[in-house]
PDB file of N, CA and C in Angstrom:
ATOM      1  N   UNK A   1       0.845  -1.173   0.000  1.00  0.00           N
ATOM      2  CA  UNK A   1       0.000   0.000   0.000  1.00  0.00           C
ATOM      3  C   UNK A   1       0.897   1.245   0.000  1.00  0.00           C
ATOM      4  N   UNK A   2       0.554   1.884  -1.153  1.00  0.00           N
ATOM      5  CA  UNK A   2       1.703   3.431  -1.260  1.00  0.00           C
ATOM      6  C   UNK A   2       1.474   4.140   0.072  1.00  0.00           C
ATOM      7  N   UNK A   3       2.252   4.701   0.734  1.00  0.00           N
ATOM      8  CA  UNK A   3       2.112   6.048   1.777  1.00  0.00           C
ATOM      9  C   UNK A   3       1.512   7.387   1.286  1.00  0.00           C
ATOM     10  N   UNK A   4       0.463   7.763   1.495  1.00  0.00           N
ATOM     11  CA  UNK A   4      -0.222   9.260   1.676  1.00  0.00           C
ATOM     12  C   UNK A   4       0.781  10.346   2.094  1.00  0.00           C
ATOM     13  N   UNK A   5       0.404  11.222   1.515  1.00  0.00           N
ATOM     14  CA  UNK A   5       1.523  12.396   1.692  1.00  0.00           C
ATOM     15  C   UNK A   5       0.506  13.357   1.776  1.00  0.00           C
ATOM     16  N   UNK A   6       0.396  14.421   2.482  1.00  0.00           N
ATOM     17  CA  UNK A   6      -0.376  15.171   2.892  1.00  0.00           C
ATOM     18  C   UNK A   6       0.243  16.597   3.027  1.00  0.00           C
ATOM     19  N   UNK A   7       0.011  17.508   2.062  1.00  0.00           N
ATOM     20  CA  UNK A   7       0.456  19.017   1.856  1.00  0.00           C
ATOM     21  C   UNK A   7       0.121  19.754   2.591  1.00  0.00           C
ATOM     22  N   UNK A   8       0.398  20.333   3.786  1.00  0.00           N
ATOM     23  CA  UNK A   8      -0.529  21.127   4.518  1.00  0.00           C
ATOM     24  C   UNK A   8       0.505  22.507   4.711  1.00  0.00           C
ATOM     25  N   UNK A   9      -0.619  24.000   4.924  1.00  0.00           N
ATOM     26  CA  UNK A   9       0.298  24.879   5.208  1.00  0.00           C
ATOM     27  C   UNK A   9       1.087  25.242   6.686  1.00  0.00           C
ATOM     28  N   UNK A  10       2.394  25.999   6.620  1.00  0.00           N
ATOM     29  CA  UNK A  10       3.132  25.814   7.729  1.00  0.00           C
ATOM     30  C   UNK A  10       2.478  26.893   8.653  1.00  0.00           C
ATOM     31  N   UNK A  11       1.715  26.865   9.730  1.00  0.00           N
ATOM     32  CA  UNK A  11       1.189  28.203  10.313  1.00  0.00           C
ATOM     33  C   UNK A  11       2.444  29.059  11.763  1.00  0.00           C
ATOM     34  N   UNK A  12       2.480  29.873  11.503  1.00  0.00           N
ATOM     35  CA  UNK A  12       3.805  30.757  12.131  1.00  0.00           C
ATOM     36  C   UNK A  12       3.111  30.822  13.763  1.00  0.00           C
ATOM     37  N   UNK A  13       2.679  30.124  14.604  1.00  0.00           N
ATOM     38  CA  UNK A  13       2.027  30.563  15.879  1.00  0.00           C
ATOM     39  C   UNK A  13       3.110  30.957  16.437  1.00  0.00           C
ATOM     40  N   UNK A  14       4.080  30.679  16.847  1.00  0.00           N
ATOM     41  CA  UNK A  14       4.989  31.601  18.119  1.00  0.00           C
ATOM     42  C   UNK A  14       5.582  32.774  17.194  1.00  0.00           C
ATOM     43  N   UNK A  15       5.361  32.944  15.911  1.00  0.00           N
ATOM     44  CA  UNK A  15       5.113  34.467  16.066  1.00  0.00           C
ATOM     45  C   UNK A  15       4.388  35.813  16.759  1.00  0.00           C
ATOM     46  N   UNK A  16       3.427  35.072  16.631  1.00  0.00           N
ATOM     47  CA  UNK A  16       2.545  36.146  17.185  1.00  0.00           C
ATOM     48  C   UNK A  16       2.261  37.518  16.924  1.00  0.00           C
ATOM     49  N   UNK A  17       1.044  38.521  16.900  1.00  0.00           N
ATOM     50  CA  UNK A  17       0.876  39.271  16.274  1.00  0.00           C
ATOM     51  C   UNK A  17       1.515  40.968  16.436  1.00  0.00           C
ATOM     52  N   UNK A  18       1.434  41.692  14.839  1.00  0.00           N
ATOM     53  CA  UNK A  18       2.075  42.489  15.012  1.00  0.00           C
ATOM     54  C   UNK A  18       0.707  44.081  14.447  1.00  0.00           C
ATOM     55  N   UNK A  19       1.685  44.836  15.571  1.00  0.00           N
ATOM     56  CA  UNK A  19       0.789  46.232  15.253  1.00  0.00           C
ATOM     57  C   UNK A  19       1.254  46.893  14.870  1.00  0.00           C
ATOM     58  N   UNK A  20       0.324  47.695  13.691  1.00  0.00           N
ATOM     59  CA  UNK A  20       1.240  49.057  12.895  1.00  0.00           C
ATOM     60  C   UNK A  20       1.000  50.240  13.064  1.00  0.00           C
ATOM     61  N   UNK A  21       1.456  51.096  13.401  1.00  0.00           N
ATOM     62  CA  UNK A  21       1.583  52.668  14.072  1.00  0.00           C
ATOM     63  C   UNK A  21       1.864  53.460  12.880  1.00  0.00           C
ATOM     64  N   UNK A  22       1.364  54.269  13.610  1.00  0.00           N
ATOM     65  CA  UNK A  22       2.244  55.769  12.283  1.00  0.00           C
ATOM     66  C   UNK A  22       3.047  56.757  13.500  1.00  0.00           C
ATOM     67  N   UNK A  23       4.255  57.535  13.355  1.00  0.00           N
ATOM     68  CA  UNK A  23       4.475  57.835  14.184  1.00  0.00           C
ATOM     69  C   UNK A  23       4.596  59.752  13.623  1.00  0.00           C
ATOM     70  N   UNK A  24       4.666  60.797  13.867  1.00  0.00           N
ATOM     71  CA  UNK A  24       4.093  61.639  13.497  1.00  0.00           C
ATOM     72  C   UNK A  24       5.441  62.912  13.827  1.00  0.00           C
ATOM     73  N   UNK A  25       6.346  63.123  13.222  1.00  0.00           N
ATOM     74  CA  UNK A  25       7.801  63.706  13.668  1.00  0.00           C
ATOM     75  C   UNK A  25       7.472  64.815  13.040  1.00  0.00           C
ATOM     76  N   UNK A  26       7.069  65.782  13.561  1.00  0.00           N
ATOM     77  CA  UNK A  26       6.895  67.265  12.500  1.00  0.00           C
ATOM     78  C   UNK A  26       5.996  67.263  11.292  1.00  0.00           C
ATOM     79  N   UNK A  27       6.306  66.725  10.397  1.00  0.00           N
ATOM     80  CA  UNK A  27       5.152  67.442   9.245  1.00  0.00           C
ATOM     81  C   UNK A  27       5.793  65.843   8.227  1.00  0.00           C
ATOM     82  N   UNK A  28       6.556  64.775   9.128  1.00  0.00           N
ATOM     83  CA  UNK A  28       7.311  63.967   8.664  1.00  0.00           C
ATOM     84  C   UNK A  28       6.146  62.968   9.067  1.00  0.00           C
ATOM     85  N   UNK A  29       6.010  61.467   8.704  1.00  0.00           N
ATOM     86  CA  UNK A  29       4.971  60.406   8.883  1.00  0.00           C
ATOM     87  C   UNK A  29       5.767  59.349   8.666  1.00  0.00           C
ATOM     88  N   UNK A  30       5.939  58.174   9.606  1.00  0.00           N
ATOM     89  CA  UNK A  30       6.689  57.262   9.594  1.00  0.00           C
ATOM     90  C   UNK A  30       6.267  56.395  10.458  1.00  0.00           C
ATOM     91  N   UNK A  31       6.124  54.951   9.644  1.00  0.00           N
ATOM     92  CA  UNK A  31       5.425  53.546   9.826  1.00  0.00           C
ATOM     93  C   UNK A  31       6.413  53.035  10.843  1.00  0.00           C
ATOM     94  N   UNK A  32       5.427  52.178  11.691  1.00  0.00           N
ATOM     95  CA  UNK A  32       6.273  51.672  12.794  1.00  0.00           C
ATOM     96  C   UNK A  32       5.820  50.349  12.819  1.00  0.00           C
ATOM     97  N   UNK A  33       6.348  48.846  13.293  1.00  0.00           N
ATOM     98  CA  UNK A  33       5.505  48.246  13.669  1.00  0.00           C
ATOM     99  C   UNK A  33       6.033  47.306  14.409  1.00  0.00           C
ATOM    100  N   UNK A  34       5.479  46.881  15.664  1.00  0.00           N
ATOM    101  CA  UNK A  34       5.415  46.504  16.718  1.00  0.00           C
ATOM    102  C   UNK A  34       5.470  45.017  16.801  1.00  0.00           C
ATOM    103  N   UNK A  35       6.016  44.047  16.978  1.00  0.00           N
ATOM    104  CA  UNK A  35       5.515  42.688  16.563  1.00  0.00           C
ATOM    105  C   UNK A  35       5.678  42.034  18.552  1.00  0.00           C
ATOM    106  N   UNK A  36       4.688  41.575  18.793  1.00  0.00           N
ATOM    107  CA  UNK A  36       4.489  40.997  20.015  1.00  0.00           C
ATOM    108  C   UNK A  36       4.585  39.482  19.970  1.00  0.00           C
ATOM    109  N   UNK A  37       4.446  38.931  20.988  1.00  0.00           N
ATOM    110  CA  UNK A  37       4.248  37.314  21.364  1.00  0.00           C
ATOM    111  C   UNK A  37       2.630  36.699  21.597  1.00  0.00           C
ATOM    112  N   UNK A  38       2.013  37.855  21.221  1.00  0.00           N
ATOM    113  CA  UNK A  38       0.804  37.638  21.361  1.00  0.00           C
ATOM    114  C   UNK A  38      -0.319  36.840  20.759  1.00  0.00           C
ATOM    115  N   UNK A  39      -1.229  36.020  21.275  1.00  0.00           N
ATOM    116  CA  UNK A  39      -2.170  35.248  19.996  1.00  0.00           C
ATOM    117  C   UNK A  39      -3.129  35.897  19.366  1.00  0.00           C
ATOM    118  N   UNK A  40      -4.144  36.870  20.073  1.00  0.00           N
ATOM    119  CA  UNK A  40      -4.599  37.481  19.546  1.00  0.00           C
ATOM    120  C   UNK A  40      -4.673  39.172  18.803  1.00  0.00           C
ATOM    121  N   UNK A  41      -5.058  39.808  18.273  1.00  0.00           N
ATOM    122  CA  UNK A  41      -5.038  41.291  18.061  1.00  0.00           C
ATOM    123  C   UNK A  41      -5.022  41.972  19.405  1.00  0.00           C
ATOM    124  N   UNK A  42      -6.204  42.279  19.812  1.00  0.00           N
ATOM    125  CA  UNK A  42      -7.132  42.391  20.735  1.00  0.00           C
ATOM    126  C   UNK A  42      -5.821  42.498  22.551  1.00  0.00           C
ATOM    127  N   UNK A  43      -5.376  41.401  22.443  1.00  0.00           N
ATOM    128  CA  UNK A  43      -4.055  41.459  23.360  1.00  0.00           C
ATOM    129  C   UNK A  43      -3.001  42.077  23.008  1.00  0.00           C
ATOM    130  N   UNK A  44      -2.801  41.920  21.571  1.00  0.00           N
ATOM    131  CA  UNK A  44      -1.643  42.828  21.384  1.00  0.00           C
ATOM    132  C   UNK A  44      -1.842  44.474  21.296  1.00  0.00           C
ATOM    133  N   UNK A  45      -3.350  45.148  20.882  1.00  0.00           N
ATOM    134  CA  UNK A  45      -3.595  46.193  20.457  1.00  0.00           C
ATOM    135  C   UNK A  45      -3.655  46.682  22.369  1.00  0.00           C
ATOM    136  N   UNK A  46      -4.223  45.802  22.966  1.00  0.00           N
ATOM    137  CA  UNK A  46      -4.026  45.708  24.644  1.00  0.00           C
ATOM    138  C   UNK A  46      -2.853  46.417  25.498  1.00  0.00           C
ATOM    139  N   UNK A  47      -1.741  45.702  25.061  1.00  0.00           N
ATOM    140  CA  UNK A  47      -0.507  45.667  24.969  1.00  0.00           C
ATOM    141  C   UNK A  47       0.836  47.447  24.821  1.00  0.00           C
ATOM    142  N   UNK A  48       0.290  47.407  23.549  1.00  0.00           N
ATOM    143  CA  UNK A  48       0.448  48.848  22.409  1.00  0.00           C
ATOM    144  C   UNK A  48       0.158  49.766  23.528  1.00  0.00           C
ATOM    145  N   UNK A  49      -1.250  49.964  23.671  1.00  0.00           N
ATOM    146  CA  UNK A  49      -1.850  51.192  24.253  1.00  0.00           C
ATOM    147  C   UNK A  49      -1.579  51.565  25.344  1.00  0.00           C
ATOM    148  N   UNK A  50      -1.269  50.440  26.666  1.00  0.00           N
ATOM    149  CA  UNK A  50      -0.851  50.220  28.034  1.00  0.00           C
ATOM    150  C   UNK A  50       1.005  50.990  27.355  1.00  0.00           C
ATOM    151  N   UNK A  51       1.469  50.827  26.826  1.00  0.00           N
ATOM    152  CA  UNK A  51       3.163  51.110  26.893  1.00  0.00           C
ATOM    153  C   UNK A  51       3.313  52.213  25.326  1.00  0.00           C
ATOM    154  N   UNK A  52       1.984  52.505  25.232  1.00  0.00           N
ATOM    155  CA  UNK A  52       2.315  53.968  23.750  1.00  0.00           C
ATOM    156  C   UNK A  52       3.420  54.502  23.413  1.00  0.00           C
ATOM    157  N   UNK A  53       3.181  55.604  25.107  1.00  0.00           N
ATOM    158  CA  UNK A  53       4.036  56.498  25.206  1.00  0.00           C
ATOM    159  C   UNK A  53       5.723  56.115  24.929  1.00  0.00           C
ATOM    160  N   UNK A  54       6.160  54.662  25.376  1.00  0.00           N
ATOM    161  CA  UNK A  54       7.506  54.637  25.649  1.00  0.00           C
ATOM    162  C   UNK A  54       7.729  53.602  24.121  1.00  0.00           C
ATOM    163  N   UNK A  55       7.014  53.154  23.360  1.00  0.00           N
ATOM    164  CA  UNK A  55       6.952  52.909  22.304  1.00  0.00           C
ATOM    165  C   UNK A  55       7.428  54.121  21.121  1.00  0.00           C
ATOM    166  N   UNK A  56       6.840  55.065  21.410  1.00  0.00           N
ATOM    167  CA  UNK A  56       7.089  56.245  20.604  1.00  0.00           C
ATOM    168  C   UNK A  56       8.206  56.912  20.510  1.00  0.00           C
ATOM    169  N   UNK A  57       8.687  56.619  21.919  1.00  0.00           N
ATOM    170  CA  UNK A  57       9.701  57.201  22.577  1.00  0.00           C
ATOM    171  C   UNK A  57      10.903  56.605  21.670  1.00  0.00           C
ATOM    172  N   UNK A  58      10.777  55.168  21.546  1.00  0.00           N
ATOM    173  CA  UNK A  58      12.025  54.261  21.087  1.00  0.00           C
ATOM    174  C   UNK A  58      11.709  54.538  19.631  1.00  0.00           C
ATOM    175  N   UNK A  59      10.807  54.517  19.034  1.00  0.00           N
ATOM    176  CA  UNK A  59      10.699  54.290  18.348  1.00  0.00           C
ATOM    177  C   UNK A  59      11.190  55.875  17.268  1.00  0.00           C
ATOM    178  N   UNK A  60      11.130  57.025  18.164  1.00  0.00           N
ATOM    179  CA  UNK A  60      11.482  58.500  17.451  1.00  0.00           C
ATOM    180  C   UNK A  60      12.899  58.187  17.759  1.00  0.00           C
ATOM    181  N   UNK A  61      13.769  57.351  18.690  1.00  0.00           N
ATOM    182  CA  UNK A  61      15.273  57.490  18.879  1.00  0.00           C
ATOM    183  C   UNK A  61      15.644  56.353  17.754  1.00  0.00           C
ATOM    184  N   UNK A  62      15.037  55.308  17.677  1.00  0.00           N
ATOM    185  CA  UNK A  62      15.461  54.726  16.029  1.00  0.00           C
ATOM    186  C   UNK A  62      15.385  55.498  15.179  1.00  0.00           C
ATOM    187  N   UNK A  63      14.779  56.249  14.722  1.00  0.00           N
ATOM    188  CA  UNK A  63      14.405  57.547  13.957  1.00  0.00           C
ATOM    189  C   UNK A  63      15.431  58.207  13.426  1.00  0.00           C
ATOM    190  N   UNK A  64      15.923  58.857  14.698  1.00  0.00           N
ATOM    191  CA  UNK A  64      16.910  59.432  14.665  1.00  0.00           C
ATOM    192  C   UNK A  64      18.357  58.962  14.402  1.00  0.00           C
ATOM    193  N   UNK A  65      18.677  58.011  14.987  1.00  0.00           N
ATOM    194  CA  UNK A  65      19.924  57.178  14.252  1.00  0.00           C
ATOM    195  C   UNK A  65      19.661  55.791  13.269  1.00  0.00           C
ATOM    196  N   UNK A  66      18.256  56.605  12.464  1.00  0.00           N
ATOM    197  CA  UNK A  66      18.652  56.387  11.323  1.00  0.00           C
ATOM    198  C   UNK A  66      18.196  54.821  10.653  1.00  0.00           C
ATOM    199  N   UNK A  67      17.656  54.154  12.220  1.00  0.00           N
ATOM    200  CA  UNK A  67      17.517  52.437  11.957  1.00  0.00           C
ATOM    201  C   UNK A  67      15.868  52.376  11.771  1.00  0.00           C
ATOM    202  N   UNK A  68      15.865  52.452  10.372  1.00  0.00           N
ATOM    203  CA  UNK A  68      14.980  52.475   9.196  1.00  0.00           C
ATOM    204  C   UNK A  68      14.952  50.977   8.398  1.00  0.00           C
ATOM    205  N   UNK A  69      13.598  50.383   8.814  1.00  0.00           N
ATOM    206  CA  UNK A  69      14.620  48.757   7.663  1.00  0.00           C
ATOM    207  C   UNK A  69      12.893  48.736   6.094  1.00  0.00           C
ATOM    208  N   UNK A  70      13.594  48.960   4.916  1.00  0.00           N
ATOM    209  CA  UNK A  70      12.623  48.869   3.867  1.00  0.00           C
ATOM    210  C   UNK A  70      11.406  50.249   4.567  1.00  0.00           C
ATOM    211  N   UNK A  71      11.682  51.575   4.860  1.00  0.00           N
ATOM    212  CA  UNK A  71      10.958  52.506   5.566  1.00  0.00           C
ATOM    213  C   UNK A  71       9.760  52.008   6.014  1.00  0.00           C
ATOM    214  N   UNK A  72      10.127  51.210   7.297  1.00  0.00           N
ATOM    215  CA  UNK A  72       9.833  50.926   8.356  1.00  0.00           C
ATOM    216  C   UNK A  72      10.537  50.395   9.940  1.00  0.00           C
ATOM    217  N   UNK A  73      10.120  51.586  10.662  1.00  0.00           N
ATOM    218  CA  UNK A  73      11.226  51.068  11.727  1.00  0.00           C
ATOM    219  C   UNK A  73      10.067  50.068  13.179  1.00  0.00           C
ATOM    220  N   UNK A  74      10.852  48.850  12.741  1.00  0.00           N
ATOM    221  CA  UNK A  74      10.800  47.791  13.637  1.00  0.00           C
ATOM    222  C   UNK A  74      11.151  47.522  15.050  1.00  0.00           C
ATOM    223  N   UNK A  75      10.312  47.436  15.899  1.00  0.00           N
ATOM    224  CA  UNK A  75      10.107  47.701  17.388  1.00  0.00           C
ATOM    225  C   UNK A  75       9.913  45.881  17.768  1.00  0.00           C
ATOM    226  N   UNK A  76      10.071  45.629  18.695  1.00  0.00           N
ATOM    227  CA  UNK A  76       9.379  44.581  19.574  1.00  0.00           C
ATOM    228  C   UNK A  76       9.470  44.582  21.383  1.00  0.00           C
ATOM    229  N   UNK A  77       8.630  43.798  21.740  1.00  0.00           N
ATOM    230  CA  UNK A  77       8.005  43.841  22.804  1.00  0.00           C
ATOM    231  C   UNK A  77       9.169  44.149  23.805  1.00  0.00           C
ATOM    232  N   UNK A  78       8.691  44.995  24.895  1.00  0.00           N
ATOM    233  CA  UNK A  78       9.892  45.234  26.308  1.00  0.00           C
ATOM    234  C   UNK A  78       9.879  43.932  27.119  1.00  0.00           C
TER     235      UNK A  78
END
């Protein structure tokens, strides 16, 4: 009897989800995004809002020196 082979897709769970910001430098607009350990949105958008402020914070000092990847600067969880 031949063996079955079964194609299935690879799903990324310990990624976990990511949030996208705009961050607002003068008259300048620049994508941010946040990638957590989180399973759902909802926890991660949770997450975001509880720690904004110091998100923004890191995220205007990447800014500034410049660590930009494909214009977007990439943050993850404290």
């Amino acid at each position: 009897m031949p063996k079955q082979i079964r194609i299935v897709p690879i799903t990324e769970q310990d990624k976990g989800q990511a949030i996208t910001f705009v961050l607002a430098n003068g008259s300048v607009r620049q994508i941010c995004r946040l990638q957590t350990t989180f399973r759902t949105q909802n926890q991660a958008f949770s997450y975001f809002h509880k720690n904004r402020t110091t998100f923004e914070r890191v995220a205007r000092a990447r800014f500034a020196r410049g660590e930009v990847e494909d214009g977007v600067i990439q943050l993850t969880m404290l």
